[in-house]
C-alpha atoms as a PDB file:
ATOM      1  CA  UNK A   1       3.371  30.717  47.453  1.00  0.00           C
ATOM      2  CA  UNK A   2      -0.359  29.747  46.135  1.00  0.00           C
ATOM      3  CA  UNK A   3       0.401  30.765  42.533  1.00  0.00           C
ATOM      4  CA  UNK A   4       3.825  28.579  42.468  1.00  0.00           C
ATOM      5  CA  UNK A   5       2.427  25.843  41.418  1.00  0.00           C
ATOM      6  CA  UNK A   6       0.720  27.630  38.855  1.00  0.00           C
ATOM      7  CA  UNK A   7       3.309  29.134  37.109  1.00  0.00           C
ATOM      8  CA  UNK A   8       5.251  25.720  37.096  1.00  0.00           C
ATOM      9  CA  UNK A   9       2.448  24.463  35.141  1.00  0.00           C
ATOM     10  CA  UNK A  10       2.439  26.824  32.879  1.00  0.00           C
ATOM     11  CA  UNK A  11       5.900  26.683  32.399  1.00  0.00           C
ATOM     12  CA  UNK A  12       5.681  22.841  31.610  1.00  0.00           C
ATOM     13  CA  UNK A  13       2.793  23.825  28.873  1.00  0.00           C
ATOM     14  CA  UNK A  14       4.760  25.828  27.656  1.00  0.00           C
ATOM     15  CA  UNK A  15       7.879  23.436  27.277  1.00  0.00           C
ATOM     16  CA  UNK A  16       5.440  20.704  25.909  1.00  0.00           C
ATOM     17  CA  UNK A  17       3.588  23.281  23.419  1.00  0.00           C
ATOM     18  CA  UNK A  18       6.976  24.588  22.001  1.00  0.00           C
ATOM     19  CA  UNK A  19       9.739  21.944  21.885  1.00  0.00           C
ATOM     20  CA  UNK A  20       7.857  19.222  19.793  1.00  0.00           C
ATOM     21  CA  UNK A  21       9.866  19.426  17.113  1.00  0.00           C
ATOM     22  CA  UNK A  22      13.586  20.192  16.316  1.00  0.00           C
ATOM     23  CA  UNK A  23      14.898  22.223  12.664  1.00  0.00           C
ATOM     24  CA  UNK A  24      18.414  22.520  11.843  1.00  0.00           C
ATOM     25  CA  UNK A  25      19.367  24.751   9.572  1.00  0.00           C
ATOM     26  CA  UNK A  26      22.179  24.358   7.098  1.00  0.00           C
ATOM     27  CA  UNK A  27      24.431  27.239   8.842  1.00  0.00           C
ATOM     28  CA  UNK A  28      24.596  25.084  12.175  1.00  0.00           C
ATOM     29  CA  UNK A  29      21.580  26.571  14.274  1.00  0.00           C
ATOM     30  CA  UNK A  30      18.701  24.462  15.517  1.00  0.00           C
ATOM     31  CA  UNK A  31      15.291  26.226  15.872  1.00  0.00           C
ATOM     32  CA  UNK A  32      12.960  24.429  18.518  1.00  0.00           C
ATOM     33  CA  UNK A  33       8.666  24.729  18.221  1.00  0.00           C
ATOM     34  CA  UNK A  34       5.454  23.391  16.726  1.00  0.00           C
ATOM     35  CA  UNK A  35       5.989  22.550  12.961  1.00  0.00           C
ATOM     36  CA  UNK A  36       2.517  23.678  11.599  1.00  0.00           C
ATOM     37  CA  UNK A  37       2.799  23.517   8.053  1.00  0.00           C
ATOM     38  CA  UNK A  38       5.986  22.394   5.405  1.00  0.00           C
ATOM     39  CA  UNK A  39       5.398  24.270   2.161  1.00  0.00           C
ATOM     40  CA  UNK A  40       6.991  23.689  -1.289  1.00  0.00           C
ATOM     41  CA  UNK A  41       9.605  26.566  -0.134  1.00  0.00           C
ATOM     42  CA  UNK A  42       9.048  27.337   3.484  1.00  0.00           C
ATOM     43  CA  UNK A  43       8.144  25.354   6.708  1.00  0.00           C
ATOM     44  CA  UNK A  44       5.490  27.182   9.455  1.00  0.00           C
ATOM     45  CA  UNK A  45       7.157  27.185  13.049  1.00  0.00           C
ATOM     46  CA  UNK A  46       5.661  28.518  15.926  1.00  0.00           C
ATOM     47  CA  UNK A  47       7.904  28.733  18.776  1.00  0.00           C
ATOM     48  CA  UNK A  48       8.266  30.354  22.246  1.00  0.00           C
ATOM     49  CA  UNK A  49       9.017  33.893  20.637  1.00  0.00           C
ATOM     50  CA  UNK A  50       5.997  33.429  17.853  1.00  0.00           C
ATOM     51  CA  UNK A  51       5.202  32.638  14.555  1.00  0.00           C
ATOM     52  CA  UNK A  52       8.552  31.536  12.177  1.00  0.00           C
ATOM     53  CA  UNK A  53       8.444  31.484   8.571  1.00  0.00           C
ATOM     54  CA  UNK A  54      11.771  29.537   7.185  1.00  0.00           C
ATOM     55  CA  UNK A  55      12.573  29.106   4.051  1.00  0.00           C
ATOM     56  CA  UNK A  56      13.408  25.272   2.527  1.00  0.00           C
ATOM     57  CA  UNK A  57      16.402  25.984   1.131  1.00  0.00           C
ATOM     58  CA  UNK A  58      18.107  27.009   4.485  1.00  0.00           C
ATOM     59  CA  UNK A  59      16.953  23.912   6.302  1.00  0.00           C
ATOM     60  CA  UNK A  60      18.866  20.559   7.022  1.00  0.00           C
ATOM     61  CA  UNK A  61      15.994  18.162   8.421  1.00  0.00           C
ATOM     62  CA  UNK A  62      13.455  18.334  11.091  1.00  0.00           C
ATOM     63  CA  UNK A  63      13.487  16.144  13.604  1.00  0.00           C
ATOM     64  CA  UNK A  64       9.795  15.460  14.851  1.00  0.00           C
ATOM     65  CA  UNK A  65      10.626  12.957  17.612  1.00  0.00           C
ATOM     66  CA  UNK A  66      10.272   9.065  17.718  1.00  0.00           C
ATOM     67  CA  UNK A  67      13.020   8.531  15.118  1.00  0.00           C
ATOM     68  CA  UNK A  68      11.046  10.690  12.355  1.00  0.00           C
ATOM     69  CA  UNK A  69      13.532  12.566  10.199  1.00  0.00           C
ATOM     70  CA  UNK A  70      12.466  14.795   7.043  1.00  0.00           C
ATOM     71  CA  UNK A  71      15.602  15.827   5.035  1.00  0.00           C
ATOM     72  CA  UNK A  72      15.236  18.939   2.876  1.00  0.00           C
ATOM     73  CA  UNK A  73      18.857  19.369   1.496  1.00  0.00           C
ATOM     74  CA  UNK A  74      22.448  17.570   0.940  1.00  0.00           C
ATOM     75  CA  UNK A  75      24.449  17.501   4.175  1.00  0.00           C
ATOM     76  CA  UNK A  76      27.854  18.009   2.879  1.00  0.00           C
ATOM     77  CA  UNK A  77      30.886  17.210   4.792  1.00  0.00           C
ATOM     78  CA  UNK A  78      31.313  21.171   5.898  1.00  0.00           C
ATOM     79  CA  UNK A  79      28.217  20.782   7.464  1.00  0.00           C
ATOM     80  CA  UNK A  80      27.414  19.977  11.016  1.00  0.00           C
ATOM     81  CA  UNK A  81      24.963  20.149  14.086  1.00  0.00           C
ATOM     82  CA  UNK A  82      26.470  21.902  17.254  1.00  0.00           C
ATOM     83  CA  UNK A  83      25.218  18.903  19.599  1.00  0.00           C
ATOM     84  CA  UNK A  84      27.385  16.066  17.733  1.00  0.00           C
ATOM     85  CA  UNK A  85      24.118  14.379  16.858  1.00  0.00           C
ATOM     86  CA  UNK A  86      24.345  14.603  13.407  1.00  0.00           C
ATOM     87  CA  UNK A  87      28.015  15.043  12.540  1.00  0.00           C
ATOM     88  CA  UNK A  88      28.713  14.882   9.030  1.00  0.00           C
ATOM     89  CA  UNK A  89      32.926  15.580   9.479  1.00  0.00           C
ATOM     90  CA  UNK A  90      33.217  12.262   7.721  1.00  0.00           C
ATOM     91  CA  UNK A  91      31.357  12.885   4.508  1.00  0.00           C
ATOM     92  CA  UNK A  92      28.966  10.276   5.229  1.00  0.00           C
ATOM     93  CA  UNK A  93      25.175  10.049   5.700  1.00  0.00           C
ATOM     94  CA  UNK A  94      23.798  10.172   8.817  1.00  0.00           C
ATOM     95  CA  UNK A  95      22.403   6.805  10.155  1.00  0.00           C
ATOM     96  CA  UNK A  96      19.596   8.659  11.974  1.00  0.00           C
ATOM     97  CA  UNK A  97      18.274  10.157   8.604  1.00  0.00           C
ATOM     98  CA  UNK A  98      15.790   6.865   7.831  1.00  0.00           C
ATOM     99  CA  UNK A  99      12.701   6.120   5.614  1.00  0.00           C
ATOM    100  CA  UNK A 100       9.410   6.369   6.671  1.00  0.00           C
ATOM    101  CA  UNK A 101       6.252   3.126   7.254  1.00  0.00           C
ATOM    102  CA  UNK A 102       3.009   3.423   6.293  1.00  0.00           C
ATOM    103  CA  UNK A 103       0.272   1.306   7.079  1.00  0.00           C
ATOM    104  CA  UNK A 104      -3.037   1.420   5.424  1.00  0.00           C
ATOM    105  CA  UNK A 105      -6.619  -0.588   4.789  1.00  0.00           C
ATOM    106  CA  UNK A 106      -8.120  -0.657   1.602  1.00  0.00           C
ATOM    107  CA  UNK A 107     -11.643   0.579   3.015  1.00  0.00           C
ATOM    108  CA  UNK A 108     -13.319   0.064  -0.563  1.00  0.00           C
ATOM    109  CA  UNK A 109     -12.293  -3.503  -0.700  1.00  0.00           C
ATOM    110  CA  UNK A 110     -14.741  -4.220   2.465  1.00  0.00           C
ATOM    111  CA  UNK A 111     -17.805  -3.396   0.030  1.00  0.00           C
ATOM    112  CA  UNK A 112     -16.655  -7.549  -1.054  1.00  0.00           C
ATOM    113  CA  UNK A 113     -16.188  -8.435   2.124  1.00  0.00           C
ATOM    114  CA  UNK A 114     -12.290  -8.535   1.884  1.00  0.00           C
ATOM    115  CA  UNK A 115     -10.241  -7.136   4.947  1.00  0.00           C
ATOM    116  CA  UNK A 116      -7.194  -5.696   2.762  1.00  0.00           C
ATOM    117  CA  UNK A 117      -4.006  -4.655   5.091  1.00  0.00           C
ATOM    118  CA  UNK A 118      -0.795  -2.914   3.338  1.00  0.00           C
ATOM    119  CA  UNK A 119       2.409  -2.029   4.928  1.00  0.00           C
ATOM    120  CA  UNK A 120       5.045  -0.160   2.875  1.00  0.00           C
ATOM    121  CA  UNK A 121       8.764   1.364   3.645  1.00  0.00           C
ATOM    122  CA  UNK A 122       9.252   4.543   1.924  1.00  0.00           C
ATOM    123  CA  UNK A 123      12.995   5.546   0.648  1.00  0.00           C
ATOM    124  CA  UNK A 124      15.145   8.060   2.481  1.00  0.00           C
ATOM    125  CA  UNK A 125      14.195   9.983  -0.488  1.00  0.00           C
ATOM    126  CA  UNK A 126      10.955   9.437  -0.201  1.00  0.00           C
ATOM    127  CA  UNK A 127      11.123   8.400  -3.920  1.00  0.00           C
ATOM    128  CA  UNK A 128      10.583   5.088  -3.652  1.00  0.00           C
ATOM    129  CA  UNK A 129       8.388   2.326  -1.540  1.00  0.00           C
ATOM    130  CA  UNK A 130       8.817  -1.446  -1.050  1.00  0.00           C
ATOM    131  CA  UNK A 131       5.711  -3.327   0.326  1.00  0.00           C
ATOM    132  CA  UNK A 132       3.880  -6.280   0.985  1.00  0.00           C
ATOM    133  CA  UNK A 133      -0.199  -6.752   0.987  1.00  0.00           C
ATOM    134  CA  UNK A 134      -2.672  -9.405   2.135  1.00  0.00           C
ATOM    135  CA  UNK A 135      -6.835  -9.422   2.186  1.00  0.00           C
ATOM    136  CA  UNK A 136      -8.777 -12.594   3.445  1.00  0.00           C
ATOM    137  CA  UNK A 137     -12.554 -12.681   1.998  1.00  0.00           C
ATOM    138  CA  UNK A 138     -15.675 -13.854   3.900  1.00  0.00           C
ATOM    139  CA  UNK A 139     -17.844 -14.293   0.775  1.00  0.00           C
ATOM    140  CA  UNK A 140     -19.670 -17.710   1.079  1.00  0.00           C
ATOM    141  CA  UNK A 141     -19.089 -17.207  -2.570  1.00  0.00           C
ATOM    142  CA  UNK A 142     -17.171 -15.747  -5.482  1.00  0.00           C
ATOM    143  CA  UNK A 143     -19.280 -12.356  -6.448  1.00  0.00           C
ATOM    144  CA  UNK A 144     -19.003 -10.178 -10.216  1.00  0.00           C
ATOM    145  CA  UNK A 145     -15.607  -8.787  -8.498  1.00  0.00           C
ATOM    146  CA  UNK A 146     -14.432 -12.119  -8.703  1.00  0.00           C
ATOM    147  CA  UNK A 147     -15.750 -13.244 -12.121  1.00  0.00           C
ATOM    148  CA  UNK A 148     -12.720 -15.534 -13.194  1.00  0.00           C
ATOM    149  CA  UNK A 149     -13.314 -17.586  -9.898  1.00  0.00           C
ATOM    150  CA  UNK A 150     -17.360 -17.157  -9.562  1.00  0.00           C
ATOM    151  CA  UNK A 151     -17.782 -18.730 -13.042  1.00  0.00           C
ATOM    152  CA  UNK A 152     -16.442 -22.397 -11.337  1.00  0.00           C
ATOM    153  CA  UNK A 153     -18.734 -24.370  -9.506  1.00  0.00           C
ATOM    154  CA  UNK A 154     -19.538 -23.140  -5.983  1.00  0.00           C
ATOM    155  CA  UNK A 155     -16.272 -20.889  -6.353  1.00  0.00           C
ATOM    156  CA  UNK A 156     -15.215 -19.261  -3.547  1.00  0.00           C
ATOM    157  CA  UNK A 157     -11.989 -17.159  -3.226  1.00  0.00           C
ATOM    158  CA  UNK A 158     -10.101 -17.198   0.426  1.00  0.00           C
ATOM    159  CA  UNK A 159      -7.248 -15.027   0.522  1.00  0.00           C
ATOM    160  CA  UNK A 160      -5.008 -12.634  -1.763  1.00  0.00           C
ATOM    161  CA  UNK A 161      -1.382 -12.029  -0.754  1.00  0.00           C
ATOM    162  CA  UNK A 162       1.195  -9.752  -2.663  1.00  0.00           C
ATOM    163  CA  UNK A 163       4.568  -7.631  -2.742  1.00  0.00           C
ATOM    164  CA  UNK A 164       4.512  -4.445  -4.520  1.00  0.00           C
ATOM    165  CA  UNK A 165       6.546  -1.550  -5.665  1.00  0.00           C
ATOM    166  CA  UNK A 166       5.806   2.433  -6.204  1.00  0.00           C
ATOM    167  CA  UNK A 167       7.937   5.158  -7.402  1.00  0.00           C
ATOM    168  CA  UNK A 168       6.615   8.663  -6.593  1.00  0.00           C
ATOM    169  CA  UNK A 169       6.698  11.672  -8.738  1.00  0.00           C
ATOM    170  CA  UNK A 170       6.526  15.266  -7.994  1.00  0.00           C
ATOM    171  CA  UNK A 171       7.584  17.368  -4.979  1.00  0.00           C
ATOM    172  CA  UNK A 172       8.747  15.095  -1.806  1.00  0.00           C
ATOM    173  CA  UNK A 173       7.198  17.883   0.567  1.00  0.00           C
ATOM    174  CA  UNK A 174       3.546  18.595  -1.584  1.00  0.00           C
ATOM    175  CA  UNK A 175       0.385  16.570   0.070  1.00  0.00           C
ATOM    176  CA  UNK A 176      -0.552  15.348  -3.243  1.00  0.00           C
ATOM    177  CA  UNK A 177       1.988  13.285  -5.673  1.00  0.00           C
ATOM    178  CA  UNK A 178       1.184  10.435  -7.852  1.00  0.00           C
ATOM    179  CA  UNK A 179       3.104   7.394  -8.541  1.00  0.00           C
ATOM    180  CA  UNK A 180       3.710   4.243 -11.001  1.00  0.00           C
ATOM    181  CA  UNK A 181       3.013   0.459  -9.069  1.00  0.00           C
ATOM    182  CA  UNK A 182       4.440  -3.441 -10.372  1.00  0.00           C
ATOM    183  CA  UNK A 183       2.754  -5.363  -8.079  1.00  0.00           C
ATOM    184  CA  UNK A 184       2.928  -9.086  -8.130  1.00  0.00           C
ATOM    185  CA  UNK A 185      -0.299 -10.953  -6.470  1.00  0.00           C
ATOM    186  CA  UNK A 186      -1.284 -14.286  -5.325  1.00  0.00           C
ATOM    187  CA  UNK A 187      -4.539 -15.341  -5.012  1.00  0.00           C
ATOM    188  CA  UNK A 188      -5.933 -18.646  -3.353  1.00  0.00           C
ATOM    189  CA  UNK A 189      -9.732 -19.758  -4.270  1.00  0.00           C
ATOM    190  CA  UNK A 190     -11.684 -23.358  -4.205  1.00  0.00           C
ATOM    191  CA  UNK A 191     -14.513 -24.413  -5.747  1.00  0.00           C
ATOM    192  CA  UNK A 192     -16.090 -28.170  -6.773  1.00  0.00           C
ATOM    193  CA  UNK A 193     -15.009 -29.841  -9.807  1.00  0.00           C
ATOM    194  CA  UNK A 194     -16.974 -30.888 -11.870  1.00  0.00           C
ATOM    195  CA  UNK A 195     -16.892 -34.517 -13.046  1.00  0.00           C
ATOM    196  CA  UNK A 196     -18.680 -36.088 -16.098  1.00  0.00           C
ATOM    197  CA  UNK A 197     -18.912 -39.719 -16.918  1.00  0.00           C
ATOM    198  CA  UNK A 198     -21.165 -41.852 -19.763  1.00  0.00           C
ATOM    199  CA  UNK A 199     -22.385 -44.968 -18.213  1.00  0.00           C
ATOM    200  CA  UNK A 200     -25.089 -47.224 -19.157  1.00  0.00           C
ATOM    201  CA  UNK A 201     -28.659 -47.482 -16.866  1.00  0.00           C
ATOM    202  CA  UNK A 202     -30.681 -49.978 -18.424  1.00  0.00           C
ATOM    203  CA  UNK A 203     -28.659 -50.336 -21.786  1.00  0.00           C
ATOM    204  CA  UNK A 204     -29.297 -47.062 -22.175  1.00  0.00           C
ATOM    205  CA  UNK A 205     -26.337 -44.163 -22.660  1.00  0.00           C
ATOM    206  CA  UNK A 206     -26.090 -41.120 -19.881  1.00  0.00           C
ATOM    207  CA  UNK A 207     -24.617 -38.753 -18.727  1.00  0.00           C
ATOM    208  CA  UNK A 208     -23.507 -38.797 -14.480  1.00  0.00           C
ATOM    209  CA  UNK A 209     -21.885 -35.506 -13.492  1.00  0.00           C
ATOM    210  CA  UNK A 210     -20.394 -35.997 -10.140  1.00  0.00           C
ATOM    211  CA  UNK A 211     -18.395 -33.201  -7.844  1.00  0.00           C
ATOM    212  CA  UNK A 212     -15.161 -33.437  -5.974  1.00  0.00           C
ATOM    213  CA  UNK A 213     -13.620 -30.549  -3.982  1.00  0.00           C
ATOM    214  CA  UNK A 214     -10.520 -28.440  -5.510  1.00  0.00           C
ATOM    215  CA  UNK A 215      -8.660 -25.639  -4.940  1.00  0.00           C
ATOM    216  CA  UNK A 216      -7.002 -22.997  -7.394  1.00  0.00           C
ATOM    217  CA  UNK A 217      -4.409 -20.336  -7.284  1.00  0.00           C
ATOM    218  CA  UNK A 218      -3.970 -17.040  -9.620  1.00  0.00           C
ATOM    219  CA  UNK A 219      -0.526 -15.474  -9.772  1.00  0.00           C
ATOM    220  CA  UNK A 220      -1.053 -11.774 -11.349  1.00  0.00           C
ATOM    221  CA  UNK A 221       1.816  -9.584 -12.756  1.00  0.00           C
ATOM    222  CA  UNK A 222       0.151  -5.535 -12.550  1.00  0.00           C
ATOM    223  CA  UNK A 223       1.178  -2.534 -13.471  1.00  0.00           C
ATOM    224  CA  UNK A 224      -0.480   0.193 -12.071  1.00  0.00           C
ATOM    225  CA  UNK A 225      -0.847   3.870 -11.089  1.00  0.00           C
ATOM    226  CA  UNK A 226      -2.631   6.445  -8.721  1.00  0.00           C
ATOM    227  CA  UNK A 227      -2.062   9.308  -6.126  1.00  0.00           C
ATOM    228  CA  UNK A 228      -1.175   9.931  -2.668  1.00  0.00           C
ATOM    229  CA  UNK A 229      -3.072  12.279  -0.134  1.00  0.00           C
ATOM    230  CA  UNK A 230      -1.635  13.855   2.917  1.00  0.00           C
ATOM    231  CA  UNK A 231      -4.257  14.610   4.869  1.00  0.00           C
ATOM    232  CA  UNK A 232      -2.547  15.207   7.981  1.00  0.00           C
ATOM    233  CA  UNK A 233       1.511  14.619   9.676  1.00  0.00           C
ATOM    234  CA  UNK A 234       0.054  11.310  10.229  1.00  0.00           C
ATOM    235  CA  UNK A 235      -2.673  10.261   8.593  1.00  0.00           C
ATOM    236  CA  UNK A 236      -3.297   9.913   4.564  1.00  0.00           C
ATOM    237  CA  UNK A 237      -5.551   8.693   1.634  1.00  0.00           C
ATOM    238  CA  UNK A 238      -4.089   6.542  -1.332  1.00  0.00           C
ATOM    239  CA  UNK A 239      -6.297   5.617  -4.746  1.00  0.00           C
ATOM    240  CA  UNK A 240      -4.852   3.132  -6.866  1.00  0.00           C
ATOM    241  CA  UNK A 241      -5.974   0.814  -9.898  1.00  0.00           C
ATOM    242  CA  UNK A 242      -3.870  -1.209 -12.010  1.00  0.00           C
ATOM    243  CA  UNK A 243      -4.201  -4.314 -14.724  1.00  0.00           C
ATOM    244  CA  UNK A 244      -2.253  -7.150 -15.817  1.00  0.00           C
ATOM    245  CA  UNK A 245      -2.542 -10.438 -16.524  1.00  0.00           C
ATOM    246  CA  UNK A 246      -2.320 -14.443 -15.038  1.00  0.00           C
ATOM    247  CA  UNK A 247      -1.898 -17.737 -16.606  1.00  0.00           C
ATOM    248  CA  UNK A 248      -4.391 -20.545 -15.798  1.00  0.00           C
ATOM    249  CA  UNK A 249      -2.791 -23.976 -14.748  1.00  0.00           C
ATOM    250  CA  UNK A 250      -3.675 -27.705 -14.100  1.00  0.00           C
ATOM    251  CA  UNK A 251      -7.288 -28.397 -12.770  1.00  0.00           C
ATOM    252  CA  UNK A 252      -8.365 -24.765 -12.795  1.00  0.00           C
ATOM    253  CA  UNK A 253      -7.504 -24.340 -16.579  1.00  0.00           C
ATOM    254  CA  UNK A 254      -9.251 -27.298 -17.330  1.00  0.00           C
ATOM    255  CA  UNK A 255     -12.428 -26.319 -15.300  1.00  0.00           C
ATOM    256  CA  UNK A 256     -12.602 -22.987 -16.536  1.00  0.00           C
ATOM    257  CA  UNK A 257     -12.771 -24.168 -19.797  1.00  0.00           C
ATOM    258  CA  UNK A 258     -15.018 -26.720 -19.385  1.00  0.00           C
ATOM    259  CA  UNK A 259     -17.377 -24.007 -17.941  1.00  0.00           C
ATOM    260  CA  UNK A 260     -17.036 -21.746 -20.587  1.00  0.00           C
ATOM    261  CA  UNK A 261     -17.533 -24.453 -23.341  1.00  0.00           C
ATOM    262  CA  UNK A 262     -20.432 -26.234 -21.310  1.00  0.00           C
ATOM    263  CA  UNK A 263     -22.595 -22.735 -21.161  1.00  0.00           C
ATOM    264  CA  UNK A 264     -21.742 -22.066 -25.094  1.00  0.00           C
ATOM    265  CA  UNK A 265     -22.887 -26.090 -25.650  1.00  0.00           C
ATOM    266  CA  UNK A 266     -19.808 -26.534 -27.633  1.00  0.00           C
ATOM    267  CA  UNK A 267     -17.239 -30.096 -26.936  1.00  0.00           C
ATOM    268  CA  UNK A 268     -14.311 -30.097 -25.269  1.00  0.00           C
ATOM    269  CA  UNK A 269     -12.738 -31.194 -28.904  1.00  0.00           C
ATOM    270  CA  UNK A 270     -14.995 -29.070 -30.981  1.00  0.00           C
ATOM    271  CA  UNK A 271     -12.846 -26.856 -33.374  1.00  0.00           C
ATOM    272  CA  UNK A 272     -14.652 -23.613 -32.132  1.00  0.00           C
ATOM    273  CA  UNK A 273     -14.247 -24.703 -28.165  1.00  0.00           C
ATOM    274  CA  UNK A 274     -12.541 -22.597 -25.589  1.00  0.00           C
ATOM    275  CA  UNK A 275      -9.005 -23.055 -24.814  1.00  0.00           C
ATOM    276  CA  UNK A 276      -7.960 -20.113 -22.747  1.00  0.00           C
ATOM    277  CA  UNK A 277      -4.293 -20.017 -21.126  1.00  0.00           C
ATOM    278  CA  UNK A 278      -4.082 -16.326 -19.904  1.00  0.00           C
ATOM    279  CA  UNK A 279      -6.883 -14.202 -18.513  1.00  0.00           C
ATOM    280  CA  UNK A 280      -6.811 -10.417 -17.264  1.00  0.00           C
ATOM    281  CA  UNK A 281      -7.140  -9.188 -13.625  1.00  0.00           C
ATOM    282  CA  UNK A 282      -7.089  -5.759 -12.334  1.00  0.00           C
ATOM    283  CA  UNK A 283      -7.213  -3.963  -9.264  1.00  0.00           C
ATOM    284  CA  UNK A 284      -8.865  -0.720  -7.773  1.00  0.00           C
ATOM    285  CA  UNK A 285      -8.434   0.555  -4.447  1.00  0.00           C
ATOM    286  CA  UNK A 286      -9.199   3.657  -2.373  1.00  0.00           C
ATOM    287  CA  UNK A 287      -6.735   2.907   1.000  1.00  0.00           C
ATOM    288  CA  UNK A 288      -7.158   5.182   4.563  1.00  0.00           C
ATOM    289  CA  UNK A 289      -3.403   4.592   6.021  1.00  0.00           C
ATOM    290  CA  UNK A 290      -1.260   5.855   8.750  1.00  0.00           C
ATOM    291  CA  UNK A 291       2.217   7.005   8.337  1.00  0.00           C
ATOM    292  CA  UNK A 292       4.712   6.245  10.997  1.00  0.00           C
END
């Protein structure tokens, strides 16, 4: 009677230990354990009875719990699950076969003092990703990082905001792949413009520069690239960088060039003076994230 309770525990370990996650196979059986490792061609599973070696191509999905799916083959219409959950008499896809979030921080952004949040869906195929970004700065000031806004007077950049696309390459179920990014960014700043007016002291000609405040925008068009890390089931590392271009507009194309023309001493109407529509911006970004 004193060990009872013992052995009920252990029993419950055991149930919790061994029944995380769920892999049906293609020929209708469901194998129940620990997923410890998916390989390029076979998945680790260590159940009640031991360690399980399975090879991909005989495997449907896993089912790790909380909605997470990983597909590994085509479920045709001959194919089925015993339990009804993932019937496939129809011919059509299963509904409970989804895409995967991730959520990630772009940690080397914070050396600028820019909190930089990502979310992205990934595709059922895990081919594709759809996401949005945003990163508010707490610079006083426009630094180097910022050199299109820092040249302006007293320019200081307040938030970035953006909607992006990836498409991997490479092996859905390898830790490493790489992918190709359009990302389209906008990117809020102010600054003081500057103001300059001839006016007579004394009968004499000047010059009185005076300052109002003003506020800019950038809207980038990127192309980029970089690579995906799986570190863990959960938890990954992503490295990206990426160039493109923006056009200047309205006050902030005017400042900027009156900046540029002021430090080279050359008139706004000079033949030589700067007149600059489109400038380049580019990106670089090593992101800690968690998949979900």
């Amino acid at each position: 009677m004193v060990l009872r309770p013992f052995f009920i525990l252990v029993m419950l370990f055991q149930h919790v230990l061994y029944s995380q996650h769920k892999v049906y196979l293609l020929d209708g059986k469901l194998l129940e354990g620990k997923v410890l490792e998916v390989g390029p061609k076979q998945v680790h599973l260590l159940g009640k009875s031991g360690s399980t070696e399975i090879t991909v191509s005989r495997i449907l999905l896993i089912d790790y719990g909380k909605g997470r799916l990983d597909r590994f083959a085509d479920n045709k219409a001959d194919r089925y699950i015993p339990n009804g959950e993932l019937s496939q008499n129809n011919g059509s896809r299963s509904k409970a076969v989804t895409g995967q979030n991730e959520f990630y921080i772009n940690t080397l952004s914070l050396m600028n003092a820019d909190v930089s949040l990502s979310y992205e869906h990934i595709s059922e195929n895990k081919k594709y990703g759809l996401g949005i970004t945003g990163a508010y700065n707490f610079n006083s000031y426009a630094s180097g990082l910022n050199a299109f806004i820092a040249l302006l007077s007293n320019g200081k950049k307040t938030f970035d905001f953006g909607v992006f696309g990836n498409a991997y390459t490479g092996n859905t179920d390898s830790r490493l792949r790489f992918y190709f990014n359009l990302m389209v960014k906008y990117t809020e700043f102010t600054y003081s413009m500057v103001h300059e007016d001839s006016v007579y002291v004394n009968n004499v000609l000047s010059m009185q520069v005076t300052y109002s405040p003003g506020k800019g925008h950038q809207t980038a068009y990127l192309l980029g690239c970089g690579m995906h890390v799986q570190l863990t089931e959960s938890f990954f590392m992503k490295y990206g960088f990426g160039a493109g271009l923006f056009r200047l507009t309205g006050d902030y194309m005017d400042q900027f060039n009156y900046t540029i023309n002021s430090a080279n001493q050359r008139a706004a109407n000079s033949p030589d003076a700067a007149n600059y529509t489109f400038l380049p911006k580019g990106y670089l970004s090593i992101s800690t994230g968690w998949k979900f």
